[in-house]
N, C-alpha and C. Protein backbone atom coordinates (compact mmCIF):
# COMPACT_ATOMS: atom_id res chain seq x y z
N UNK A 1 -41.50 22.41 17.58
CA UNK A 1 -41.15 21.10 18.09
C UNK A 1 -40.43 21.24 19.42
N UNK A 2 -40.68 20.75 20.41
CA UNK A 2 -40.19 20.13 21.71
C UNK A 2 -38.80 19.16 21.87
N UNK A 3 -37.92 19.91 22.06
CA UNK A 3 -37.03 19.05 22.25
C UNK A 3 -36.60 17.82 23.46
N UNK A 4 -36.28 17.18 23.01
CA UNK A 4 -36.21 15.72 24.28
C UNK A 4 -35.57 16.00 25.40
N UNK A 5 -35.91 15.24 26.49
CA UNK A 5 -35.19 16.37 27.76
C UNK A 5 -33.42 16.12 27.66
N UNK A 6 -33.11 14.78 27.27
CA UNK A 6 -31.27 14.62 26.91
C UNK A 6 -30.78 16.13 26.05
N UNK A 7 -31.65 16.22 25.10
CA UNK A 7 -31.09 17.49 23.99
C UNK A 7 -31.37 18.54 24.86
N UNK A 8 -32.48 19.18 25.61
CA UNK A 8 -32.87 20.03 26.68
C UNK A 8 -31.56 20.44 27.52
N UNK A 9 -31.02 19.08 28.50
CA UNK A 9 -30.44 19.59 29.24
C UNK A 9 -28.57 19.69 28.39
N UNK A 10 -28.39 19.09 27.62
CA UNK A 10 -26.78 19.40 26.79
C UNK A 10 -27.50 21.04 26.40
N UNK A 11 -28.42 21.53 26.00
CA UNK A 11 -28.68 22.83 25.23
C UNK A 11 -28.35 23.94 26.73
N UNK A 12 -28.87 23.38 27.80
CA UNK A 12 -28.48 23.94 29.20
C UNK A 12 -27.25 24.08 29.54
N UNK A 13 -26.45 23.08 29.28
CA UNK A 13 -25.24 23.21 29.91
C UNK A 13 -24.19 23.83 29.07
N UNK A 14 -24.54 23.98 27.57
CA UNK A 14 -23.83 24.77 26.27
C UNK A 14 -23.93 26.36 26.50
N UNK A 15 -25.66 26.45 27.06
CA UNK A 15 -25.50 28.01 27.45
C UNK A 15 -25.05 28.46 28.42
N UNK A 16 -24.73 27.61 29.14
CA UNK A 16 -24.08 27.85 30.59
C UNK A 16 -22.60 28.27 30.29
N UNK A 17 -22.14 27.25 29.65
CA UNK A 17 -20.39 27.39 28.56
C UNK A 17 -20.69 28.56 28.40
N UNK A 18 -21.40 29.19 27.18
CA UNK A 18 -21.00 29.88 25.78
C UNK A 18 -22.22 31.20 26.28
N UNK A 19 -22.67 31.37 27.27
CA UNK A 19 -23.13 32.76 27.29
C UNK A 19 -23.62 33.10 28.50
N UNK A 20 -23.72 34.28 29.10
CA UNK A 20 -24.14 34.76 30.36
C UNK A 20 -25.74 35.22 30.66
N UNK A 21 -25.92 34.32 32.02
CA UNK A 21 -27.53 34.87 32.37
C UNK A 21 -28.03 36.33 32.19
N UNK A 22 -27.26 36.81 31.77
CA UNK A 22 -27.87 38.40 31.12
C UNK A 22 -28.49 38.23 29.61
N UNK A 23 -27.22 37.16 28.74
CA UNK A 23 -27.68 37.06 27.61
C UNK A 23 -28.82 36.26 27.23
N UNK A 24 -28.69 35.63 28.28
CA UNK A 24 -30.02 34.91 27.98
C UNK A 24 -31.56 34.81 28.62
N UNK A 25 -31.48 35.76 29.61
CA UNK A 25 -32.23 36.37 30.04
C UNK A 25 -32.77 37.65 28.85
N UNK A 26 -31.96 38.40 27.97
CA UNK A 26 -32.06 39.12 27.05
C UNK A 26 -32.65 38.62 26.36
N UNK A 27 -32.80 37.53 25.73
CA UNK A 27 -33.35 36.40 24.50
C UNK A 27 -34.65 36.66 25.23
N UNK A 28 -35.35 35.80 26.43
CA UNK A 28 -36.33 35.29 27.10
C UNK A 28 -37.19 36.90 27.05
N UNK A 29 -36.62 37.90 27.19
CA UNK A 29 -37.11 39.18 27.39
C UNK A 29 -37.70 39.36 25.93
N UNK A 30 -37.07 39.20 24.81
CA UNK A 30 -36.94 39.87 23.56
C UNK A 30 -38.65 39.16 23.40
N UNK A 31 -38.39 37.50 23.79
CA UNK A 31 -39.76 36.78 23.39
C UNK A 31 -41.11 37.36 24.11
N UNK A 32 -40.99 38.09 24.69
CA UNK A 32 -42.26 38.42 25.75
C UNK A 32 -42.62 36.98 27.10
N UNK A 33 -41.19 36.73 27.66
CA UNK A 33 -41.57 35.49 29.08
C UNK A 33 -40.49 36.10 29.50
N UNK A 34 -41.41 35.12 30.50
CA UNK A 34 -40.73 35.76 32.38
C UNK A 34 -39.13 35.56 31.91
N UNK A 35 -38.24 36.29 32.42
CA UNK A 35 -37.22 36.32 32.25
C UNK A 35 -35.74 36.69 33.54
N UNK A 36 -36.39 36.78 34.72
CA UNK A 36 -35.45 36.97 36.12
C UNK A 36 -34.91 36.10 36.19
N UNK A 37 -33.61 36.47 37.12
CA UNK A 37 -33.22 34.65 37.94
C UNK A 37 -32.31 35.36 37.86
N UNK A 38 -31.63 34.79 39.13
CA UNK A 38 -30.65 35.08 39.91
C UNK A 38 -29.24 34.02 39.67
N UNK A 39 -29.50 32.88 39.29
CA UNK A 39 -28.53 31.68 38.99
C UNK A 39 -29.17 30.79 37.81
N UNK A 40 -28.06 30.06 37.24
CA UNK A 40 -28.32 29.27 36.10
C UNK A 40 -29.35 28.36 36.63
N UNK A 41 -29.76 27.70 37.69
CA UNK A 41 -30.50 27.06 38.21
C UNK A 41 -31.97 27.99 38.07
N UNK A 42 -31.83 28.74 38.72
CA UNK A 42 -33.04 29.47 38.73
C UNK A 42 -33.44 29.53 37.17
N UNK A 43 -32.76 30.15 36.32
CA UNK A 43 -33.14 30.44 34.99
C UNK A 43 -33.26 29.09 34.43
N UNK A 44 -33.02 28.15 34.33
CA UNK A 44 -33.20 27.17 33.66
C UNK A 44 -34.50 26.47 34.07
N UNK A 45 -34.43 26.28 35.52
CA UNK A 45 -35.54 25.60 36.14
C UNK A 45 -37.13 26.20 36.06
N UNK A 46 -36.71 27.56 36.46
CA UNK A 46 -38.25 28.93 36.64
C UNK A 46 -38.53 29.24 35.57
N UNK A 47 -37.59 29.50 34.52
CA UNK A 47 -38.00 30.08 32.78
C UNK A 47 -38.36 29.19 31.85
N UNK A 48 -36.70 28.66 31.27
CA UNK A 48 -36.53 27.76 30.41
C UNK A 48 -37.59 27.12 30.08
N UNK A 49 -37.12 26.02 31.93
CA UNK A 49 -37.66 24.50 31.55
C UNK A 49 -39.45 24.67 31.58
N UNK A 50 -39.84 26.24 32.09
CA UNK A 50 -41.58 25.98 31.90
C UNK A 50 -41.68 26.91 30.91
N UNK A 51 -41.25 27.63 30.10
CA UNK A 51 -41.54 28.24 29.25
C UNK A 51 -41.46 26.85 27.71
N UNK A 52 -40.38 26.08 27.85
CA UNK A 52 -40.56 24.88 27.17
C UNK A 52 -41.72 23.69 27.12
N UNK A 53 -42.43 23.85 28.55
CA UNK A 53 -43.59 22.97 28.92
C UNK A 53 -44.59 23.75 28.45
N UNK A 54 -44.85 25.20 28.29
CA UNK A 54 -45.80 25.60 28.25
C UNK A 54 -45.63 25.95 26.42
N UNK A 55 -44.84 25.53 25.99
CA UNK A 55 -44.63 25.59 24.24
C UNK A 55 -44.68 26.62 24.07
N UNK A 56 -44.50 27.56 24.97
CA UNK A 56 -43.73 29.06 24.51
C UNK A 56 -42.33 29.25 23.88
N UNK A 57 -41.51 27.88 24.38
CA UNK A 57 -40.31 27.95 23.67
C UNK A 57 -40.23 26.66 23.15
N UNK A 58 -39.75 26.73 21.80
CA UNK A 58 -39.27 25.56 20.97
C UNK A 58 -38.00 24.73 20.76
N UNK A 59 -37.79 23.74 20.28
CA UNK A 59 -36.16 23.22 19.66
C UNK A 59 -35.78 24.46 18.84
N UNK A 60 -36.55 24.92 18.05
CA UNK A 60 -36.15 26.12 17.25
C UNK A 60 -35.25 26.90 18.20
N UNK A 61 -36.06 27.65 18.88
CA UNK A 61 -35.80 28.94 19.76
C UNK A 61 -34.44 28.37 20.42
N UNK A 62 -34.70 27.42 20.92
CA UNK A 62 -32.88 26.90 21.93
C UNK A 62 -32.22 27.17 20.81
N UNK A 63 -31.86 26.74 19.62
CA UNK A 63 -31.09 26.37 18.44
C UNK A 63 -30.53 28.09 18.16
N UNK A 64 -31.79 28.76 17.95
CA UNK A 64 -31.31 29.85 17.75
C UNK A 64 -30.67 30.67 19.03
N UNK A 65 -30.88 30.44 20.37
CA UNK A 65 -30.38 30.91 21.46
C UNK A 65 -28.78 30.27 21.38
N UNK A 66 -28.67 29.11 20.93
CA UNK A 66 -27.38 28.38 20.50
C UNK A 66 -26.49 29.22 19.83
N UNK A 67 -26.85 29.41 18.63
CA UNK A 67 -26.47 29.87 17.81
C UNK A 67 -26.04 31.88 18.35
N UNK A 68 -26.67 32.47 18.56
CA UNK A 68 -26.32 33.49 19.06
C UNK A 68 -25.29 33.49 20.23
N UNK A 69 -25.87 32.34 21.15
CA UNK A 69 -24.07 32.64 22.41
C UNK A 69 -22.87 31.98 21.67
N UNK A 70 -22.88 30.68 20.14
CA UNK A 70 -22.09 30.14 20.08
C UNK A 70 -21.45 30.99 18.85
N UNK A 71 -22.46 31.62 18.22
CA UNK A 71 -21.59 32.10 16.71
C UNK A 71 -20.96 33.89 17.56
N UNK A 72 -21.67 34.45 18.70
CA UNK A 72 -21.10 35.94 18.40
C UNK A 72 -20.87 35.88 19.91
N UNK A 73 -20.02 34.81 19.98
CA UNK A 73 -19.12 34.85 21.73
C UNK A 73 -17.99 34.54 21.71
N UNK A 74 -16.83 33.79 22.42
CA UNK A 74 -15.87 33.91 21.78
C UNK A 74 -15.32 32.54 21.34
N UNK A 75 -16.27 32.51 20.01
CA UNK A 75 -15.95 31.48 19.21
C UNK A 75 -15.42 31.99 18.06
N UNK A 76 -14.44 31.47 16.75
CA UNK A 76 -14.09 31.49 15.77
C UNK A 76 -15.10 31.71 14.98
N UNK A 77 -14.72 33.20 14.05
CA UNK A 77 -15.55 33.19 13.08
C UNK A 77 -14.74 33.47 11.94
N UNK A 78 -15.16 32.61 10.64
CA UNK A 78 -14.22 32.95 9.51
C UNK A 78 -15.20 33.70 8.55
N UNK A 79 -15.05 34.50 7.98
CA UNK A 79 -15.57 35.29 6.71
C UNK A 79 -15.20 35.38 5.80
N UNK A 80 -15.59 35.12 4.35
CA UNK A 80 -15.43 34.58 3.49
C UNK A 80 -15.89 35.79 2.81
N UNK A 81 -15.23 36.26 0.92
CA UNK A 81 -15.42 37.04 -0.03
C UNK A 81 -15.23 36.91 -1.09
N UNK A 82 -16.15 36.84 -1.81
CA UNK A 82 -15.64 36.53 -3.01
C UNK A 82 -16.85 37.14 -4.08
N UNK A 83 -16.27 37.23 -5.76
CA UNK A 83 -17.10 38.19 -6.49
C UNK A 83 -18.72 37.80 -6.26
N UNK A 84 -19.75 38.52 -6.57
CA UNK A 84 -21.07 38.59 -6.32
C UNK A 84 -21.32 37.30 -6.77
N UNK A 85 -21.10 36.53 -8.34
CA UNK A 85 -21.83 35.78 -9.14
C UNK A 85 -21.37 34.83 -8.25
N UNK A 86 -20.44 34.45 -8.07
CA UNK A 86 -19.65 33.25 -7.48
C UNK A 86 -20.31 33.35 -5.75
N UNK A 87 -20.84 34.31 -5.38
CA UNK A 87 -21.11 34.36 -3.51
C UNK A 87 -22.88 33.77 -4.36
N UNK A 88 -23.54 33.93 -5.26
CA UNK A 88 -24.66 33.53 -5.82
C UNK A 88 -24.90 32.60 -5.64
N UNK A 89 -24.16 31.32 -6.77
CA UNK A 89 -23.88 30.74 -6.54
C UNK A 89 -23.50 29.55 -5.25
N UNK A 90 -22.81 30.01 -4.48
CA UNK A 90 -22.43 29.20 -3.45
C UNK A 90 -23.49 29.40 -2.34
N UNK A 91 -24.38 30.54 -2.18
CA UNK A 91 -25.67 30.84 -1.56
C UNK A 91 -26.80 30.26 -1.70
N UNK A 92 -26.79 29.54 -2.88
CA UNK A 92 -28.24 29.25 -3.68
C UNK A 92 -28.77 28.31 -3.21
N UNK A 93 -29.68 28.37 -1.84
CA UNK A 93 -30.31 27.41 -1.03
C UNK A 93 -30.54 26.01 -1.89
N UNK A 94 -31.15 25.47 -2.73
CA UNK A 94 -31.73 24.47 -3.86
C UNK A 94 -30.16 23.90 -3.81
N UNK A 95 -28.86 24.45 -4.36
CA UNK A 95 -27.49 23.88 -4.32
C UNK A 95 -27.61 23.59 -3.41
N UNK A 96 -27.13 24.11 -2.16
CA UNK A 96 -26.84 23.71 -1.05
C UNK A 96 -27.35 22.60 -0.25
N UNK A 97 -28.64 22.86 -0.41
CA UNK A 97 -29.66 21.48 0.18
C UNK A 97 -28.77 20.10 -0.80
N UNK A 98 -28.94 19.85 -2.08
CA UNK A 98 -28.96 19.42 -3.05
C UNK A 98 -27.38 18.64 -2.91
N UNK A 99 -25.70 19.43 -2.29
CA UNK A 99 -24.84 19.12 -2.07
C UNK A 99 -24.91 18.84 -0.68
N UNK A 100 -25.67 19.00 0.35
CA UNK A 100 -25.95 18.30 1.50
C UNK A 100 -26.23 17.03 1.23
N UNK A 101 -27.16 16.66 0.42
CA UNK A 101 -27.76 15.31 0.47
C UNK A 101 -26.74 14.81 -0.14
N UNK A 102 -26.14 14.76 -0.61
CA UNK A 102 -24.96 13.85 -1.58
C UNK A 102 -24.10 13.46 -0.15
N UNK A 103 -23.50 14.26 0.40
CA UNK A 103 -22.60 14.50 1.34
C UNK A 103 -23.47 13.52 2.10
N UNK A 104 -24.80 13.36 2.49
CA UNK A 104 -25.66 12.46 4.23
C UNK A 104 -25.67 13.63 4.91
N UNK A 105 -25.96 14.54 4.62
CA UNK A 105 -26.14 15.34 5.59
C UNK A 105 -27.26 16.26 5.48
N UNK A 106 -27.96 15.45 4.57
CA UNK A 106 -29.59 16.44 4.54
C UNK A 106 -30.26 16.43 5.66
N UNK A 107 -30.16 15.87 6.79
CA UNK A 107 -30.88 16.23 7.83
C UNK A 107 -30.65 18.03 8.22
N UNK A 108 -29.14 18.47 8.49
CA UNK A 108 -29.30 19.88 8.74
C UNK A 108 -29.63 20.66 8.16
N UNK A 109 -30.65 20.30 6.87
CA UNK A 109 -30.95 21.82 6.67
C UNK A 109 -32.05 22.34 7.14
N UNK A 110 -32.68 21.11 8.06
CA UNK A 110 -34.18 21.33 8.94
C UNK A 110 -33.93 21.09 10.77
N UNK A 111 -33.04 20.29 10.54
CA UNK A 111 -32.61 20.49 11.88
C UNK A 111 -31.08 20.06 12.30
N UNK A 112 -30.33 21.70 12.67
CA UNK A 112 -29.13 21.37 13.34
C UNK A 112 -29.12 20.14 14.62
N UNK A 113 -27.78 20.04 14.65
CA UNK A 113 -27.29 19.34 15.47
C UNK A 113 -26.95 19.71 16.42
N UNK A 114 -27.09 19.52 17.99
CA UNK A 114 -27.18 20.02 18.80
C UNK A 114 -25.87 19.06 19.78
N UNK A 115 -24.74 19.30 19.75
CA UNK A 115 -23.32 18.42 20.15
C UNK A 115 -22.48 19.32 21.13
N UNK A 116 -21.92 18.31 22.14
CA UNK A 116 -20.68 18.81 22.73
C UNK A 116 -19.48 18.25 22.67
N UNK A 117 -18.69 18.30 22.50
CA UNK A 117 -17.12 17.43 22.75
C UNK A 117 -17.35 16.12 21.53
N UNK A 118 -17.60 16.62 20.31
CA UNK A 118 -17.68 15.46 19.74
C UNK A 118 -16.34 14.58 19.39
N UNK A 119 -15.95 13.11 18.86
CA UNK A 119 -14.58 12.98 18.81
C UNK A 119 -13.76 13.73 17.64
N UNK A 120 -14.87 13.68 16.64
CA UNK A 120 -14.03 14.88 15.54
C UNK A 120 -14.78 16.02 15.06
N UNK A 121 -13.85 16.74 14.68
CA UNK A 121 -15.02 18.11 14.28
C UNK A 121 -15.76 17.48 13.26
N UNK A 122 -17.46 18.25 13.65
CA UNK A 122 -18.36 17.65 13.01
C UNK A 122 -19.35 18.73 12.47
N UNK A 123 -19.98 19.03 11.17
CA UNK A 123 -20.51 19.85 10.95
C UNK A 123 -21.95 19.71 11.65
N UNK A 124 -22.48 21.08 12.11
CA UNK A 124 -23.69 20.76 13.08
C UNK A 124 -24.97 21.57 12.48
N UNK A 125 -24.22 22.79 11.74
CA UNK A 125 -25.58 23.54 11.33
C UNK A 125 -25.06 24.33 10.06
N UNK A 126 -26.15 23.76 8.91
CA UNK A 126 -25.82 24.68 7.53
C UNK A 126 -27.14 25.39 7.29
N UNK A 127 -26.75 26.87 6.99
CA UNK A 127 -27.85 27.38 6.65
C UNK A 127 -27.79 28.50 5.55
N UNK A 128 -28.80 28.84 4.47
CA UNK A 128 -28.59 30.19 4.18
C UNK A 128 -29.67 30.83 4.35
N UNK A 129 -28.99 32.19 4.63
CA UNK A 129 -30.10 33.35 4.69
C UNK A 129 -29.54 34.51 3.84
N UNK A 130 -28.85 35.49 4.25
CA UNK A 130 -28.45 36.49 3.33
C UNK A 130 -27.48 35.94 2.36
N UNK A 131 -26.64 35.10 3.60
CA UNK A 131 -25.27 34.12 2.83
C UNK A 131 -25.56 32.51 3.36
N UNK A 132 -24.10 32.12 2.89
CA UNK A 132 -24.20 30.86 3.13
C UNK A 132 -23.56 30.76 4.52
N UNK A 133 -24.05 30.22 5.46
CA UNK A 133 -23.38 29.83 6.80
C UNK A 133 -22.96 28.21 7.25
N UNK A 134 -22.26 27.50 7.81
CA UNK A 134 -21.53 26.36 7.75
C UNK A 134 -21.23 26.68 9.46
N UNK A 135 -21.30 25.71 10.26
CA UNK A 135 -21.39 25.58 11.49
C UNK A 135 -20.10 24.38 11.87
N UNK A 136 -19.03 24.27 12.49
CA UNK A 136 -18.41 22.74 12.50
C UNK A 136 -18.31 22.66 13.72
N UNK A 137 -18.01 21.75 14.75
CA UNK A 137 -17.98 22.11 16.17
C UNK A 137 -16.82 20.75 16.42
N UNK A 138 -15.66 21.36 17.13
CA UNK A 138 -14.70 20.25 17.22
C UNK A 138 -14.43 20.46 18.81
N UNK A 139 -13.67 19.19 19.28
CA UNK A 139 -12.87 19.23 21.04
C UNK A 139 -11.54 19.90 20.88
N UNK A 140 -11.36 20.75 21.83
CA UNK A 140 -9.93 21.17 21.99
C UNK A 140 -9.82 20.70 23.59
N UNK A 141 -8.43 20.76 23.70
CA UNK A 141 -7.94 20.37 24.83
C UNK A 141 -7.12 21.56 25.64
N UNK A 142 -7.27 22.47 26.26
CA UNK A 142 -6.77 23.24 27.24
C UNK A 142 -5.73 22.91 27.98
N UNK A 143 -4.85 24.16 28.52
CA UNK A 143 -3.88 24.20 29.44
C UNK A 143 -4.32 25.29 30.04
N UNK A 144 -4.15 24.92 31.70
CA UNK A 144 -4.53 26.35 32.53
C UNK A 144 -3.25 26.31 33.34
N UNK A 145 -2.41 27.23 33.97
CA UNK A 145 -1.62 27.20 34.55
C UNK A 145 -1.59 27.36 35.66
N UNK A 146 -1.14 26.63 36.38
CA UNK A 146 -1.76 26.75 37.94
C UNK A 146 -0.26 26.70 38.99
N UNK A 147 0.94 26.73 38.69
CA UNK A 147 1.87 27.50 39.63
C UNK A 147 2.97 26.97 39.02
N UNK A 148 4.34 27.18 39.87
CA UNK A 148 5.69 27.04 39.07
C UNK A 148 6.13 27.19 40.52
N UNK A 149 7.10 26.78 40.47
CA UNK A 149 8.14 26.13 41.72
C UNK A 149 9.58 26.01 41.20
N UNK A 150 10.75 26.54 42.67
CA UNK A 150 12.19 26.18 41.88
C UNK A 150 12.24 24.79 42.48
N UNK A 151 13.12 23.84 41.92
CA UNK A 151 13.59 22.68 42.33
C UNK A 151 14.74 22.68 42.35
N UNK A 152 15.48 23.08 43.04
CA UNK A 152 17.58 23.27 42.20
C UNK A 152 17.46 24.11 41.37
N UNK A 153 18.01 24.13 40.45
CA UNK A 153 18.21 24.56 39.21
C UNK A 153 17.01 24.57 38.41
N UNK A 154 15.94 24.09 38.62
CA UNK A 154 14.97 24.13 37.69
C UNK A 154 13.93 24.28 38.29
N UNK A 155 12.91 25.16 37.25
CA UNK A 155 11.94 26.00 37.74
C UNK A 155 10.74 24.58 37.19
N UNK A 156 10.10 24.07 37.67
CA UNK A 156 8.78 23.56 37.60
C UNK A 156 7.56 24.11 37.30
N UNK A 157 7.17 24.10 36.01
CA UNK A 157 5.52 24.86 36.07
C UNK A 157 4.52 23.51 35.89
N UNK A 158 3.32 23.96 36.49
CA UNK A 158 2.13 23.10 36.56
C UNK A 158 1.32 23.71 36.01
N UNK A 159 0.18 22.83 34.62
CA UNK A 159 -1.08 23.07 34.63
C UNK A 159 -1.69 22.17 34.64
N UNK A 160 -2.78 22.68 34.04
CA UNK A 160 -4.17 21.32 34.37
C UNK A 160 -4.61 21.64 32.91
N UNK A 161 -5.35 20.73 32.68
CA UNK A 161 -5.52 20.65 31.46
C UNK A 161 -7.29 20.41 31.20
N UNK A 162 -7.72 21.20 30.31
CA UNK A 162 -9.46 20.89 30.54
C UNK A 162 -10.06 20.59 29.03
N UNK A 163 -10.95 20.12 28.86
CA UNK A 163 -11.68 19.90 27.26
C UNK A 163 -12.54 21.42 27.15
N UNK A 164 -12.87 21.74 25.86
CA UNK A 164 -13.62 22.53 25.72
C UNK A 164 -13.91 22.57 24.18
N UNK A 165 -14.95 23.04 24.11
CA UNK A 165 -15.44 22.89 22.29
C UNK A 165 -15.74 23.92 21.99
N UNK A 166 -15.20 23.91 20.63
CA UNK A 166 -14.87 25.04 19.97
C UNK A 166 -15.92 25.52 18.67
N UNK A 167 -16.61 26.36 18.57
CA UNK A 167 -17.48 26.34 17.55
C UNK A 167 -16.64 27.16 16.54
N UNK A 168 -16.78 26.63 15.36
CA UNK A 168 -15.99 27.60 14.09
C UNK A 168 -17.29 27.57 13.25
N UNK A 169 -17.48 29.13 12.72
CA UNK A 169 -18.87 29.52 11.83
C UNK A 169 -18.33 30.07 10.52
N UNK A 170 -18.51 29.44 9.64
CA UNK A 170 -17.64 30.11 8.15
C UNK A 170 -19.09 30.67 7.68
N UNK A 171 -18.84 31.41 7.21
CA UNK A 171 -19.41 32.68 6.34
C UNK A 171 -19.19 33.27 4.96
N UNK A 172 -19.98 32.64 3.97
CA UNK A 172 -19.90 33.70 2.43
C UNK A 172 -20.70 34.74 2.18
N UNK A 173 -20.55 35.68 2.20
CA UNK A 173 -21.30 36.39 1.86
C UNK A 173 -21.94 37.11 0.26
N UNK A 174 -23.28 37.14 0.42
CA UNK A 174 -23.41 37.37 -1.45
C UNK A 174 -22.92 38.65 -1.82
């Protein structure tokens, strides 16, 4: 499936955030397509956006390109342990789907959610494969510090302050 160009270009500007034109030039390589470029422009415009026209790349493939700069970059990852029967259990795709739908949230188990800066953390992608994986994606608000000054007696510091979203990936493992 083809994703819409609104979801296209937020999936652009997430990899731009959350991973470097090496890494994703690495992805584009792994698939067998053109894969150079010199700037996010270039790569998005010369690869991406025609490797997407030419249905060489899917909503899938972004999702999973997502998922790789957002779960093993420097986002929060929690890992979870617990005895085998009980990681069984909480793994068991049929449950999981099954406590999705109760919850309204059977859409992700076919297709994540693809979000930036949402107003509250929001779960975006549940999946299992070996384990159970849980995706939530919330806004944080930043401080950057940008100088300090005496005034009299008192020292003045300045920052600036920026949004940024935070992916947290919980993990059970069986």
């Amino acid at each position: 499936m083809k994703p819409d160009t609104g979801e296209r270009e937020l999936v652009f500007k997430l990899l731009q955030e959350n991973s470097t034109l090496g890494q994703v030039a690495q992805y584009l390589k792994r698939k067998g397509l053109h894969y150079s470029a010199g700037s996010w422009d270039e790569l998005f415009g010369k690869r991406l956006s025609k490797s997407l026209e030419a249905q060489k790349l899917s909503r899938e493939d972004l999702v999973e390109l997502i998922r790789l700069s957002e779960e093993h970059g420097t986002q929060h990852v929690f890992l979870y342990a617990t005895k085998s029967k009980r990681a069984k259990q909480l793994a068991d795709k049929a449950r999981v789907e099954s406590e999705l739908t109760k919850m309204g949230y059977s859409s992700l188990v076919g297709r994540p959610r693809i979000l930036d800066q949402p107003s509250s953390p929001t779960i975006t992608d549940v999946r299992v494969d070996e384990s159970l994986i849980a995706k939530v994606i919330e806004r944080r608000v930043y401080q950057r510090f940008v100088d300090q000054r005496l005034e009299g007696d008192f020292t003045v510091k300045r920052y600036q302050g920026y949004r940024s979203t935070r992916s947290e990936r919980v993990q059970v493992a069986r």
